[in-house]
PDB file of N, CA and C in Angstrom:
ATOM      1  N   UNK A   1       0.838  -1.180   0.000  1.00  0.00           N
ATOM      2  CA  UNK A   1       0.000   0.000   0.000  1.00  0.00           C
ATOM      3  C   UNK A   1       0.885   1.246   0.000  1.00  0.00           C
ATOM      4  N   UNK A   2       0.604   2.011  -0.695  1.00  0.00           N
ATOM      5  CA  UNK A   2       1.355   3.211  -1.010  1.00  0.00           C
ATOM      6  C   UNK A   2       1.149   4.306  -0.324  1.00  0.00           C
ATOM      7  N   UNK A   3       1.780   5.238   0.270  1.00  0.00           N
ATOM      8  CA  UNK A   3       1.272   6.218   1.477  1.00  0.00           C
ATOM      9  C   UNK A   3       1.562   7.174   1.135  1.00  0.00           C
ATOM     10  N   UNK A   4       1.171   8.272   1.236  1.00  0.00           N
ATOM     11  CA  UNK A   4       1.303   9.555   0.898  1.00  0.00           C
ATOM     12  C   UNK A   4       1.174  10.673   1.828  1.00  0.00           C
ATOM     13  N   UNK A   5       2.149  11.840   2.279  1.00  0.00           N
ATOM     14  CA  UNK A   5       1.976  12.622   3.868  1.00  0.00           C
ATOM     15  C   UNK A   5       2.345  13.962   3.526  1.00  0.00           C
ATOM     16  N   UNK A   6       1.756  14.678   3.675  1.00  0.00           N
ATOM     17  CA  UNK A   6       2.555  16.033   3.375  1.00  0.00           C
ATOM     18  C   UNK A   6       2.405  16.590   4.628  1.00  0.00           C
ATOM     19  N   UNK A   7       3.509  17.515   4.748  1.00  0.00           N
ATOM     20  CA  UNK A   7       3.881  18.221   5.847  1.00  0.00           C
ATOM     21  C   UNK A   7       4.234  19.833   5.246  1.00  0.00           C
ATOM     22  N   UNK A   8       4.485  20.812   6.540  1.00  0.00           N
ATOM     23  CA  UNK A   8       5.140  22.324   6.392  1.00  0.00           C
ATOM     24  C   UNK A   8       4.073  23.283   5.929  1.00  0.00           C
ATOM     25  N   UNK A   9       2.865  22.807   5.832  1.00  0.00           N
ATOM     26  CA  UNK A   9       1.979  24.408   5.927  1.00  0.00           C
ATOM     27  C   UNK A   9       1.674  24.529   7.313  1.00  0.00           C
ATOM     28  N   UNK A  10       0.884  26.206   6.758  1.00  0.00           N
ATOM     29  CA  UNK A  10       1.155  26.807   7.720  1.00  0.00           C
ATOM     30  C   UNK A  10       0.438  28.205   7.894  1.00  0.00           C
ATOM     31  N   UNK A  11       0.847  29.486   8.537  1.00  0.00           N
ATOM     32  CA  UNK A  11      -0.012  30.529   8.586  1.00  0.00           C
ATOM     33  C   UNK A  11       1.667  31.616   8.077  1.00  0.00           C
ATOM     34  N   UNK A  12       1.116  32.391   7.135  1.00  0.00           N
ATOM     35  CA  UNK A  12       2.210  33.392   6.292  1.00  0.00           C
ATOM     36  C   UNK A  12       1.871  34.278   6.257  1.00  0.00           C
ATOM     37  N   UNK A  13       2.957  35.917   5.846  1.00  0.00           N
ATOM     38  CA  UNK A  13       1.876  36.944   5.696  1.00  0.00           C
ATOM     39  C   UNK A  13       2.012  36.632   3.758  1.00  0.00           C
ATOM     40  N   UNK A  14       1.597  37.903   3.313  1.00  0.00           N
ATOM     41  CA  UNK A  14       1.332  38.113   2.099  1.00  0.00           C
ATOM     42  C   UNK A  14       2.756  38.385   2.103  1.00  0.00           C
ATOM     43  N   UNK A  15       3.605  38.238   0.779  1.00  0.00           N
ATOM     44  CA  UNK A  15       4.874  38.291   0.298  1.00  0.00           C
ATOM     45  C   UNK A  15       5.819  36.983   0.808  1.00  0.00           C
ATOM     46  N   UNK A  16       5.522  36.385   1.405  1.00  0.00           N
ATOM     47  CA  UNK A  16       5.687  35.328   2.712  1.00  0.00           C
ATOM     48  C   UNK A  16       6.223  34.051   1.706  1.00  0.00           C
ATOM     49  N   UNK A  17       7.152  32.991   2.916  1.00  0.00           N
ATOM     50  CA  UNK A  17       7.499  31.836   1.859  1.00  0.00           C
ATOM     51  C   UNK A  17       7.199  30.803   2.370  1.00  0.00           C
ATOM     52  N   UNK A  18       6.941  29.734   1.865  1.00  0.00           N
ATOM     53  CA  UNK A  18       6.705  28.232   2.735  1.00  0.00           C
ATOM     54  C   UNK A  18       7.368  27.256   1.732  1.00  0.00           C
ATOM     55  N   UNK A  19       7.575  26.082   2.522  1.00  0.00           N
ATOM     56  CA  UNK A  19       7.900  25.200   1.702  1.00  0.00           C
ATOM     57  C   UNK A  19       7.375  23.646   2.416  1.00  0.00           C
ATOM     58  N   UNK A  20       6.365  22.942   1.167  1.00  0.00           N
ATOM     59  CA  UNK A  20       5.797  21.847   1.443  1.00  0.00           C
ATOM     60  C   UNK A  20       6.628  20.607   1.335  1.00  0.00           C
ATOM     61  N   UNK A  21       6.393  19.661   2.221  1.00  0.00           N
ATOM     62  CA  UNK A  21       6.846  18.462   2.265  1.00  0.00           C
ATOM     63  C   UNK A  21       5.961  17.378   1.712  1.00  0.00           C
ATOM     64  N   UNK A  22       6.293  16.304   1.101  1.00  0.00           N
ATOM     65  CA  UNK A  22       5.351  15.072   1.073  1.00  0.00           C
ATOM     66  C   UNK A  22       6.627  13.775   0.801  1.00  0.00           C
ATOM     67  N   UNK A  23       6.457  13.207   1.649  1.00  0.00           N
ATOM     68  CA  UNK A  23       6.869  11.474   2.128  1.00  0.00           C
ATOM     69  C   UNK A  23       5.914  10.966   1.104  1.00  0.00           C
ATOM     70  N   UNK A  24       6.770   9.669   0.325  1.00  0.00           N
ATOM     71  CA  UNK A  24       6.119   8.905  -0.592  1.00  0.00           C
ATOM     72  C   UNK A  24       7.156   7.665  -0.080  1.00  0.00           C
ATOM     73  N   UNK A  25       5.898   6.794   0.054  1.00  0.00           N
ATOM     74  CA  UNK A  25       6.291   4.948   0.532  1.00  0.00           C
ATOM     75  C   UNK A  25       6.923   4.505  -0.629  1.00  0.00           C
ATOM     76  N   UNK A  26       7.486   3.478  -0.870  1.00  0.00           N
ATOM     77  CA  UNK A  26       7.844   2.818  -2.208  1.00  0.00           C
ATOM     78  C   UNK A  26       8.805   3.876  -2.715  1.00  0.00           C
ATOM     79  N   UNK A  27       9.874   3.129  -3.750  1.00  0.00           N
ATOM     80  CA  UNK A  27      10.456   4.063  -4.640  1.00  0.00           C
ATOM     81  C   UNK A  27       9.864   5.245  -5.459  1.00  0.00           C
ATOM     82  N   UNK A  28      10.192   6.384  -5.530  1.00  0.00           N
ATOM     83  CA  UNK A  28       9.964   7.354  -6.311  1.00  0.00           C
ATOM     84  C   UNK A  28       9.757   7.241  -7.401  1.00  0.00           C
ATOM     85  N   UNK A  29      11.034   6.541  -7.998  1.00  0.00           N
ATOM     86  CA  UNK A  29      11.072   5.778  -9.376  1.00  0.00           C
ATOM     87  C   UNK A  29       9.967   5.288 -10.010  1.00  0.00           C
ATOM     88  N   UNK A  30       9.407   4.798  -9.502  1.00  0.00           N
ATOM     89  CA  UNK A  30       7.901   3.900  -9.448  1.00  0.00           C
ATOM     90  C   UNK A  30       7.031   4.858  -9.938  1.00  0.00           C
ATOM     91  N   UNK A  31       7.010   6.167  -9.311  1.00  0.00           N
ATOM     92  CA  UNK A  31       5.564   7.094 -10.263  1.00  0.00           C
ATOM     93  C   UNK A  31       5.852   8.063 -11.610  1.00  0.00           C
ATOM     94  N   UNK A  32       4.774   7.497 -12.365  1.00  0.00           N
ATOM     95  CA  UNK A  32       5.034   8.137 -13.512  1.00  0.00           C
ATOM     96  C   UNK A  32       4.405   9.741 -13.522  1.00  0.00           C
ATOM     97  N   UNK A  33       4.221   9.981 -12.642  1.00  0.00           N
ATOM     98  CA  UNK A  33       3.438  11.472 -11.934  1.00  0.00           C
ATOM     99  C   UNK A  33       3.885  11.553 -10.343  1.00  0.00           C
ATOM    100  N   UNK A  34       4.422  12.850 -10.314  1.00  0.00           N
ATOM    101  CA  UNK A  34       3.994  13.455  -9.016  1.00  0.00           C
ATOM    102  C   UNK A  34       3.836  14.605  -9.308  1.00  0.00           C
ATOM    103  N   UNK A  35       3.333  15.125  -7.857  1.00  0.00           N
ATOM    104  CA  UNK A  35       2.783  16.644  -8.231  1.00  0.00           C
ATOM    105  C   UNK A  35       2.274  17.528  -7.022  1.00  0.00           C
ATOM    106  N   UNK A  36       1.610  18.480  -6.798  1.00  0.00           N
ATOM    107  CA  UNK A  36       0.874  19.508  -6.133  1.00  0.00           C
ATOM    108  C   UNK A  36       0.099  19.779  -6.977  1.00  0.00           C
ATOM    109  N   UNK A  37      -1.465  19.513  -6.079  1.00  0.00           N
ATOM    110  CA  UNK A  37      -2.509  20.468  -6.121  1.00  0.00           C
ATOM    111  C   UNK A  37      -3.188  21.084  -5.338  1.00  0.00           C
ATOM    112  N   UNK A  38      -4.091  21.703  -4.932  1.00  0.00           N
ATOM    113  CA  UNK A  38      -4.601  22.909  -3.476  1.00  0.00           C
ATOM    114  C   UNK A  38      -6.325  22.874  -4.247  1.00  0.00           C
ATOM    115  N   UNK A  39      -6.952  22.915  -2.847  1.00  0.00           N
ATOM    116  CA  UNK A  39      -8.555  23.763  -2.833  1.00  0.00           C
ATOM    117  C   UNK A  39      -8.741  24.604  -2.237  1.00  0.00           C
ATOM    118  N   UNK A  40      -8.943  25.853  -2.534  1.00  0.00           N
ATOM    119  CA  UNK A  40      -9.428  26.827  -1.987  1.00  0.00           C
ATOM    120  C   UNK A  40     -10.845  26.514  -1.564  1.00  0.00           C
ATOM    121  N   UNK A  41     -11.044  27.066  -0.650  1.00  0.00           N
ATOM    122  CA  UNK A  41     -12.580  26.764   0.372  1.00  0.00           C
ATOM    123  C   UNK A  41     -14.079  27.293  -1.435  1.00  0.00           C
ATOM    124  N   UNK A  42     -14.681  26.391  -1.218  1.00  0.00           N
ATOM    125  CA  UNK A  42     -15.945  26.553  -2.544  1.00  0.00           C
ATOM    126  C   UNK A  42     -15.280  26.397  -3.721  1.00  0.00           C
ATOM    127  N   UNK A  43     -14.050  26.134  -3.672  1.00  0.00           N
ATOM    128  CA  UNK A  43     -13.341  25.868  -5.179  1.00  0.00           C
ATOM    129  C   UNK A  43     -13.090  24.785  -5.552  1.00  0.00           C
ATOM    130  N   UNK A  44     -13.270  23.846  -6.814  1.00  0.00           N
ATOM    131  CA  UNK A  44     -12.664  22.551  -7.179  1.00  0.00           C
ATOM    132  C   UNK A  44     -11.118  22.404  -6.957  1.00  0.00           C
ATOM    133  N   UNK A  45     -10.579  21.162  -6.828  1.00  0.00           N
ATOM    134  CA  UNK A  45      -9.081  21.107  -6.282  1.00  0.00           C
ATOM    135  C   UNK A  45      -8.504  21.717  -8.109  1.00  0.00           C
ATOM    136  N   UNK A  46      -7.538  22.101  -8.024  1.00  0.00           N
ATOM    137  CA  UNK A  46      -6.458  22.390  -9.221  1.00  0.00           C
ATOM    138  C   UNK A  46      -5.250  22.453  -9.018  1.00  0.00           C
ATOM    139  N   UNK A  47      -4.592  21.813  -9.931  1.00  0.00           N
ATOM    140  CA  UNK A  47      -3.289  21.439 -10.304  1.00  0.00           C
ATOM    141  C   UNK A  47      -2.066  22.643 -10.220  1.00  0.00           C
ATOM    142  N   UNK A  48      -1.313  22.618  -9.658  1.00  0.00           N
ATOM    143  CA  UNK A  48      -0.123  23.783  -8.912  1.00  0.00           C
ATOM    144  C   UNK A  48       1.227  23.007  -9.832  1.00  0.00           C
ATOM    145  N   UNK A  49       1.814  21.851  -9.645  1.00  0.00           N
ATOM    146  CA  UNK A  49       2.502  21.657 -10.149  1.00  0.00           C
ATOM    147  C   UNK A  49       2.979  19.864 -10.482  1.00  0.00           C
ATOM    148  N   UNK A  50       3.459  19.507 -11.949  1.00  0.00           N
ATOM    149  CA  UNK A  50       3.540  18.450 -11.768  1.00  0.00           C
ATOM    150  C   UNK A  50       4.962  18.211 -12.699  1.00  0.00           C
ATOM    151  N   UNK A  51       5.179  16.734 -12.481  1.00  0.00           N
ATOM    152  CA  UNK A  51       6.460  15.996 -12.857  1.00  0.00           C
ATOM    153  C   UNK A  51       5.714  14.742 -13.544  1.00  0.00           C
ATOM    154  N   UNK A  52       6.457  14.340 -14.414  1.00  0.00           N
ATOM    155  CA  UNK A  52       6.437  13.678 -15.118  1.00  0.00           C
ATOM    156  C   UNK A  52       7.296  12.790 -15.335  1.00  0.00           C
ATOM    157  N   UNK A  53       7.452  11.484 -15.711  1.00  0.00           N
ATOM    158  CA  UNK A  53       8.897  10.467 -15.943  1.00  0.00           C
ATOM    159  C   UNK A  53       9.303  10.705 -16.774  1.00  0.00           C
ATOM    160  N   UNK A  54       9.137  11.416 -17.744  1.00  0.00           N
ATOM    161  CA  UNK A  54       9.787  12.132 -18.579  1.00  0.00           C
ATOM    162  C   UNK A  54      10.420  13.384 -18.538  1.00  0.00           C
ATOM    163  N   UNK A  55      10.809  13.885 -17.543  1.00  0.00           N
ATOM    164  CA  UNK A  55      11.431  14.838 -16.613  1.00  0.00           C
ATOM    165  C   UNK A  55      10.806  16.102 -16.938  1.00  0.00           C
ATOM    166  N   UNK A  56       9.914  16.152 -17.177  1.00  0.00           N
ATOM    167  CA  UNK A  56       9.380  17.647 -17.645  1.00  0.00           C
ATOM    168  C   UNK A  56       8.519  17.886 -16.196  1.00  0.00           C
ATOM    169  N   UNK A  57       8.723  19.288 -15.292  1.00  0.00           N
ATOM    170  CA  UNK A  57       7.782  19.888 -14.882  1.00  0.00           C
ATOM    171  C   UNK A  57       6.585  21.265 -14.969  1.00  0.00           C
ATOM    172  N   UNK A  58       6.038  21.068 -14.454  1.00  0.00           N
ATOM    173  CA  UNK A  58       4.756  22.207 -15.418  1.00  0.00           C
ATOM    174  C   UNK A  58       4.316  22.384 -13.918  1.00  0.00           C
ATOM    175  N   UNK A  59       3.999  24.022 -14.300  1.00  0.00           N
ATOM    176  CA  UNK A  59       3.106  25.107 -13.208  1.00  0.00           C
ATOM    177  C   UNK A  59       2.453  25.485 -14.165  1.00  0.00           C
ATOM    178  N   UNK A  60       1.419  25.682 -12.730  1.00  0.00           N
ATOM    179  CA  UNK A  60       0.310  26.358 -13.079  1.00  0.00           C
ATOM    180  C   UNK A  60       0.572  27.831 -13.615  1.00  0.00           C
ATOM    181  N   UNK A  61      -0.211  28.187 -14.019  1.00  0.00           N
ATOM    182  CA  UNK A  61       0.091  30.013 -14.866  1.00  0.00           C
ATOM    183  C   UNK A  61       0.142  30.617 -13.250  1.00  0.00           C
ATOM    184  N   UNK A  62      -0.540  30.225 -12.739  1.00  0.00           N
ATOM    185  CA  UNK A  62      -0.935  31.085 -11.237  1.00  0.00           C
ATOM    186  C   UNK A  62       0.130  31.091 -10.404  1.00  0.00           C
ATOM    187  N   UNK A  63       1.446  30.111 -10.583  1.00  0.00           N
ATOM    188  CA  UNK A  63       2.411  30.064  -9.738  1.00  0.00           C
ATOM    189  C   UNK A  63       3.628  30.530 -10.545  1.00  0.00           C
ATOM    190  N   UNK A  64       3.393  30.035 -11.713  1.00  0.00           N
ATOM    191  CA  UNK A  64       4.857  30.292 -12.592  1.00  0.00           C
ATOM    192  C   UNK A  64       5.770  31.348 -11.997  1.00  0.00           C
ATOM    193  N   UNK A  65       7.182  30.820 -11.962  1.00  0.00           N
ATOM    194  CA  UNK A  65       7.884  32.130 -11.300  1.00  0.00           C
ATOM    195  C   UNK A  65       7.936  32.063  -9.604  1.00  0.00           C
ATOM    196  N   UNK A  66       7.410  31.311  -9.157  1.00  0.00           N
ATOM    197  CA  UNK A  66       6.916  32.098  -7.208  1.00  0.00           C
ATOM    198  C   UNK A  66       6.616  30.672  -7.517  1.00  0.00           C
ATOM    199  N   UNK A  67       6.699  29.310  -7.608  1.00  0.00           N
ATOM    200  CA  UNK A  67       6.659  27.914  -6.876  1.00  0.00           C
ATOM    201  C   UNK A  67       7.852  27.239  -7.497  1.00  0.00           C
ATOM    202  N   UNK A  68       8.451  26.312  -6.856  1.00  0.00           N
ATOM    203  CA  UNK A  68       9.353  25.623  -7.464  1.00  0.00           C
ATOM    204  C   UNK A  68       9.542  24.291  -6.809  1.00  0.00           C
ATOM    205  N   UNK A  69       9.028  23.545  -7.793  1.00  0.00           N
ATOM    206  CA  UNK A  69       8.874  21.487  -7.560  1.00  0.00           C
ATOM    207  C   UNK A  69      10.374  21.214  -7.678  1.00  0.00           C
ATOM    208  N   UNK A  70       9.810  20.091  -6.508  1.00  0.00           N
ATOM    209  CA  UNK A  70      11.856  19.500  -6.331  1.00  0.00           C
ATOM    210  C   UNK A  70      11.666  17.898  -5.973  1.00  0.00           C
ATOM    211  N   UNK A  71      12.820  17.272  -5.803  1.00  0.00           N
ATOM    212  CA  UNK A  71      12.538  15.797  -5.638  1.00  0.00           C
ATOM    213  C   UNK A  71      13.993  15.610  -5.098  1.00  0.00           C
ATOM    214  N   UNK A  72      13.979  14.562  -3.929  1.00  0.00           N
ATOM    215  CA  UNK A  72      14.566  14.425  -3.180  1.00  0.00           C
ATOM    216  C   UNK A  72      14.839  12.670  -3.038  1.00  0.00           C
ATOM    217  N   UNK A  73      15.189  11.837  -4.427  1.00  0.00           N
ATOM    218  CA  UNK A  73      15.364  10.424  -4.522  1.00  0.00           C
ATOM    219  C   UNK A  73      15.859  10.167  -3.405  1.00  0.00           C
ATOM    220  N   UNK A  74      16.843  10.143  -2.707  1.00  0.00           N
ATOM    221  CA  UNK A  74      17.239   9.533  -1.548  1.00  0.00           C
ATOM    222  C   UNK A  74      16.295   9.564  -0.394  1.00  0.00           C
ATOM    223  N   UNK A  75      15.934  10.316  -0.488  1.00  0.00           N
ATOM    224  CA  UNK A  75      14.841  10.843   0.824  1.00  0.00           C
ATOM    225  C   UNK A  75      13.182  10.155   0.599  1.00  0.00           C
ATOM    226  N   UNK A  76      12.789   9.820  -1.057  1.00  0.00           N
ATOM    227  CA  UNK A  76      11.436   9.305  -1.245  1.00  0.00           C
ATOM    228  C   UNK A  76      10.927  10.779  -1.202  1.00  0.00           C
ATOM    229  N   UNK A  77      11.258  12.154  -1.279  1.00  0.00           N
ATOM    230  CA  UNK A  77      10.306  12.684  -1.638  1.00  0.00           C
ATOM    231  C   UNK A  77      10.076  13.875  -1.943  1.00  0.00           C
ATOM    232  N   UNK A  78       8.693  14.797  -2.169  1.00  0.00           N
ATOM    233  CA  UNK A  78       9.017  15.582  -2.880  1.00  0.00           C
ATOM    234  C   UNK A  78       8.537  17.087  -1.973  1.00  0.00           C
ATOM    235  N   UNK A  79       8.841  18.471  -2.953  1.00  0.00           N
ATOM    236  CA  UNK A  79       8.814  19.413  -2.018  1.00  0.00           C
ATOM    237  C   UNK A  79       8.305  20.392  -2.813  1.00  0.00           C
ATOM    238  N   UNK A  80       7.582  21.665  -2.533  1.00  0.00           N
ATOM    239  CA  UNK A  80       7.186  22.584  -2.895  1.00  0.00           C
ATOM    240  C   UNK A  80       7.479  23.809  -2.618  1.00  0.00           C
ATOM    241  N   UNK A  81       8.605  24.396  -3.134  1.00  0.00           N
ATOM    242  CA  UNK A  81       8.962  25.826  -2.304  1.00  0.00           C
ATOM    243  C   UNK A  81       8.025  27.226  -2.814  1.00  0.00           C
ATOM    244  N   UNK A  82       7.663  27.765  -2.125  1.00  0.00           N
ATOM    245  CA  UNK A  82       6.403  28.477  -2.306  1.00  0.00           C
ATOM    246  C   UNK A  82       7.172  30.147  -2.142  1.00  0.00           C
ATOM    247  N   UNK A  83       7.049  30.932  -3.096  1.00  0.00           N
ATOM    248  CA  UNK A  83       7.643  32.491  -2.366  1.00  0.00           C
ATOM    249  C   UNK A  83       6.627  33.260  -3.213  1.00  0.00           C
ATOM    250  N   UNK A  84       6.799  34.331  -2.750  1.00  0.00           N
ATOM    251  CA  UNK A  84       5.964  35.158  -2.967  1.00  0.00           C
ATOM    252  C   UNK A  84       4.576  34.799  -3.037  1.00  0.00           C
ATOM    253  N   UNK A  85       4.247  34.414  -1.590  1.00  0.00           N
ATOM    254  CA  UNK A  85       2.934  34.008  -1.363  1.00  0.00           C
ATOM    255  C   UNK A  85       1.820  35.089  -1.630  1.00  0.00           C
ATOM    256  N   UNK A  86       0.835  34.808  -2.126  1.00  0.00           N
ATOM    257  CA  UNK A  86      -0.650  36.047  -1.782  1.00  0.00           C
ATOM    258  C   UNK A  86      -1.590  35.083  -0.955  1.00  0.00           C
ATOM    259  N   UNK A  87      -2.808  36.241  -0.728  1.00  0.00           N
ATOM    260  CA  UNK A  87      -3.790  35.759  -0.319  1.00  0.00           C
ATOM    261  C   UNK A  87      -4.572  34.537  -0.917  1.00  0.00           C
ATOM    262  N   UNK A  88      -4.397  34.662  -2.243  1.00  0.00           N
ATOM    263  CA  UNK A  88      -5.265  33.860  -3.192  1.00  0.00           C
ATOM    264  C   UNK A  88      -4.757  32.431  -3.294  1.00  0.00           C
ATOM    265  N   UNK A  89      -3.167  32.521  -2.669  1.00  0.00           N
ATOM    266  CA  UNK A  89      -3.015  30.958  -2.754  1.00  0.00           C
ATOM    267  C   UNK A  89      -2.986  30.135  -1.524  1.00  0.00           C
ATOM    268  N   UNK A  90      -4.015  30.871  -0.846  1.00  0.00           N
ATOM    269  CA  UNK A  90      -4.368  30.359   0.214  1.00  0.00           C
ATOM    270  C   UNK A  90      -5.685  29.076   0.063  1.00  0.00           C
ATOM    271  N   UNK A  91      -5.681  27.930   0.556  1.00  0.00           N
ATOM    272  CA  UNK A  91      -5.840  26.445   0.308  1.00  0.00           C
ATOM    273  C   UNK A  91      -5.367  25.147   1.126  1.00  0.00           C
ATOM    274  N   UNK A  92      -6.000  24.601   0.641  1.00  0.00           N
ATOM    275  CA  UNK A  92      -5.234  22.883   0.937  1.00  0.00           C
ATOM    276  C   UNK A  92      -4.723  22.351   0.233  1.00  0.00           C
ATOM    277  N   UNK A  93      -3.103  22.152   0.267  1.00  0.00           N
ATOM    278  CA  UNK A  93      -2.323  21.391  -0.639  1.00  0.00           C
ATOM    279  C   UNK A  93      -2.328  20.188  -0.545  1.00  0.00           C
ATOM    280  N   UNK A  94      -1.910  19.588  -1.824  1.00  0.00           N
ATOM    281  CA  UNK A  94      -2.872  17.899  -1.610  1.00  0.00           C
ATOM    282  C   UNK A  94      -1.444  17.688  -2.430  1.00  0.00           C
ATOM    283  N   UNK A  95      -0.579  16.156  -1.872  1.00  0.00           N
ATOM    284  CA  UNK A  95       0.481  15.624  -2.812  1.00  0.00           C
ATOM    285  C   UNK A  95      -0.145  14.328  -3.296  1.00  0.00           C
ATOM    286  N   UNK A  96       0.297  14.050  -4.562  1.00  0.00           N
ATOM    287  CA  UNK A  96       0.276  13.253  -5.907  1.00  0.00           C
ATOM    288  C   UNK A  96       0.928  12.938  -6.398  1.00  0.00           C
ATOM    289  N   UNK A  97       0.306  11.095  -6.248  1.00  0.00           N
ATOM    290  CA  UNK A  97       1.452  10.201  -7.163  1.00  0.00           C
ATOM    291  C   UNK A  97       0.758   8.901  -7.834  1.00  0.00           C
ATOM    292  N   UNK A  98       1.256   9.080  -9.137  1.00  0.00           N
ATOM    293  CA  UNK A  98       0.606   8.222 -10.135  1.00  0.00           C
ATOM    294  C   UNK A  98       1.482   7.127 -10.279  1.00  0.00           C
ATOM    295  N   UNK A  99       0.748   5.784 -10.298  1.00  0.00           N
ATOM    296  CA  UNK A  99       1.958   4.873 -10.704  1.00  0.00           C
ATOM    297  C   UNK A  99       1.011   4.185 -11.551  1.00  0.00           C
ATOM    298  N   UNK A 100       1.761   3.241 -13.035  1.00  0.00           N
ATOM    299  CA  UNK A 100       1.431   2.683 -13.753  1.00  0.00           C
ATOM    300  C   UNK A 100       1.903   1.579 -13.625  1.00  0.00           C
ATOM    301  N   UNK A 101       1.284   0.376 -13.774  1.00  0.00           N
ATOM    302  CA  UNK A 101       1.499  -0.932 -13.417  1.00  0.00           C
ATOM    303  C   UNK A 101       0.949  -1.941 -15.098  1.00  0.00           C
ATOM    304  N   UNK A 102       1.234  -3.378 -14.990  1.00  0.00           N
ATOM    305  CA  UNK A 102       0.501  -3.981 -15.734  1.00  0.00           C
ATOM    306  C   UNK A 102      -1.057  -3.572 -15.583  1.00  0.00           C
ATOM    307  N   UNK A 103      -1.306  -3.605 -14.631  1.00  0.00           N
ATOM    308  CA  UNK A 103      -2.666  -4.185 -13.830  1.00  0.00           C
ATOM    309  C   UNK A 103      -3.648  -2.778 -14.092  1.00  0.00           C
ATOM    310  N   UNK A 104      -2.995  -1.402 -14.473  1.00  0.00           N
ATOM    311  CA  UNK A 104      -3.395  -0.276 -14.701  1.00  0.00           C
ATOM    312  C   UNK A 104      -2.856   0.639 -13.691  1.00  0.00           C
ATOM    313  N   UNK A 105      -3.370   2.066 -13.891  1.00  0.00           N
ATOM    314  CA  UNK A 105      -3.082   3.459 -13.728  1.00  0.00           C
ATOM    315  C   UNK A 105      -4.075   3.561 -11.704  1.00  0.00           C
ATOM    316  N   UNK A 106      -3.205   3.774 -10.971  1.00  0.00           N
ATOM    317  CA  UNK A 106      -3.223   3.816  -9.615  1.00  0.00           C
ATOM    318  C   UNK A 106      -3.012   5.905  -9.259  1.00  0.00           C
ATOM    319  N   UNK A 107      -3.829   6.258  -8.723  1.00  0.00           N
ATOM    320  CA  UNK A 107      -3.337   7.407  -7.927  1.00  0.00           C
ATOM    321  C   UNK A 107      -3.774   7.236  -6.446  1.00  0.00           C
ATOM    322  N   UNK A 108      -2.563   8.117  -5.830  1.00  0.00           N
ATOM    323  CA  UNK A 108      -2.535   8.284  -4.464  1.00  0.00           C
ATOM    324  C   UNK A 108      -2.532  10.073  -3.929  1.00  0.00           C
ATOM    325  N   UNK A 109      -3.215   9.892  -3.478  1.00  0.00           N
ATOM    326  CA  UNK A 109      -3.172  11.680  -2.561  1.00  0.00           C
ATOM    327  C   UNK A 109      -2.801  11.472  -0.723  1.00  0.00           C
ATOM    328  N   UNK A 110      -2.199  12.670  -0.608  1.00  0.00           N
ATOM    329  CA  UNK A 110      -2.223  13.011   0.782  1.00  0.00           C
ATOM    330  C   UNK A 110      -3.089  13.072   1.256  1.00  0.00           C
ATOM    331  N   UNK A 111      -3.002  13.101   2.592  1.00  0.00           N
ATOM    332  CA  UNK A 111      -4.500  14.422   3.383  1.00  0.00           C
ATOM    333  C   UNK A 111      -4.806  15.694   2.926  1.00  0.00           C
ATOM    334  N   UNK A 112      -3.377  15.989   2.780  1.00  0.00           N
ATOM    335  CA  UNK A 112      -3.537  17.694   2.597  1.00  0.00           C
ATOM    336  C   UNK A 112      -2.859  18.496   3.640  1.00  0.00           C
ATOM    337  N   UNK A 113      -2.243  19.578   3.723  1.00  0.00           N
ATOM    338  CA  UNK A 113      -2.184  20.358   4.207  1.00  0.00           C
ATOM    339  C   UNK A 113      -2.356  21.740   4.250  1.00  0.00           C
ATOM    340  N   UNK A 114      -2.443  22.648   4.819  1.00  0.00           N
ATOM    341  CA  UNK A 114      -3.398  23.935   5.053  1.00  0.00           C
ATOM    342  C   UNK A 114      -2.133  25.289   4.822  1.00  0.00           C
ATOM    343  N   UNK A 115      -2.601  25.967   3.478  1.00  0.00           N
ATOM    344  CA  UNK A 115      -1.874  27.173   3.626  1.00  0.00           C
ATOM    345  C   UNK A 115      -2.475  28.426   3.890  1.00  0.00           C
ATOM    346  N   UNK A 116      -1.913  28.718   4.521  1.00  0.00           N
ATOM    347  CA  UNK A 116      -3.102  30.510   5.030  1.00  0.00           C
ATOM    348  C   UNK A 116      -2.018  31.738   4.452  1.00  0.00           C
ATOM    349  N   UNK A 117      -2.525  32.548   3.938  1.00  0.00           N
ATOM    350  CA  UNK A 117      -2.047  33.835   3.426  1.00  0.00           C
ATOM    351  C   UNK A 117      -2.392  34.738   3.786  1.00  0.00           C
ATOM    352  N   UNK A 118      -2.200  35.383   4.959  1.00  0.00           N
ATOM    353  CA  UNK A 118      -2.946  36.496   5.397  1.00  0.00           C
ATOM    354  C   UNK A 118      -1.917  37.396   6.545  1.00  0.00           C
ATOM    355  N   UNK A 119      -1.990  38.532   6.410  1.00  0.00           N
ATOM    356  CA  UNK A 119      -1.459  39.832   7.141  1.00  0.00           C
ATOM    357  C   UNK A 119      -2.364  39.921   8.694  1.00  0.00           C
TER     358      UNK A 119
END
């Protein structure tokens, strides 16, 4: 069973930096996706940032510039450095990992953790 944990939110002001954690069980190697996504309270979850096994990562237009996805193979896992925070990217960050198998296409999410943006 594959586990998924994110850690490091938190309460920031506006201009403010954080940086998310997420622990992934099993080799890294293993997902053909990881990623960040967040819900803002009445909002559908959306996609912040992802990786691919094909080494390409992609942000959102909303972060481009001010987030930066990282991966930490020895460690199992991955991280989200967040700067130039606003209000608006205030949410629940959710970590993501896709693995492809014979058997088919598996995703796993965190709990989530809570970012607040506010002065």
């Amino acid at each position: 069973q594959i586990h998924v944990e994110e850690s490091g939110g938190g309460l920031v002001q506006p201009g403010g930096s954080l940086r998310l954690s997420c622990a992934v069980s099993g080799s890294i190697f293993s997902f053909a996706t990881l990623g960040w996504y967040r819900q803002a309270p009445g909002k559908q979850r959306e996609w912040v940032a992802r990786f691919t096994d094909g080494g390409t990562t992609n942000y959102a237009d909303s972060v481009k510039g001010r987030f930066t996805f990282s991966i930490d193979y020895a460690k199992n896992t991955v991280s989200l450095q967040m700067n130039g925070l606003r209000p608006a990217d205030k949410a629940v960050y959710y970590c993501y990992a896709e693995q492809i198998t014979a058997c088919g296409t598996s995703d796993y999410w965190g709990q989530g953790t809570q970012v607040t943006v506010s002065s």
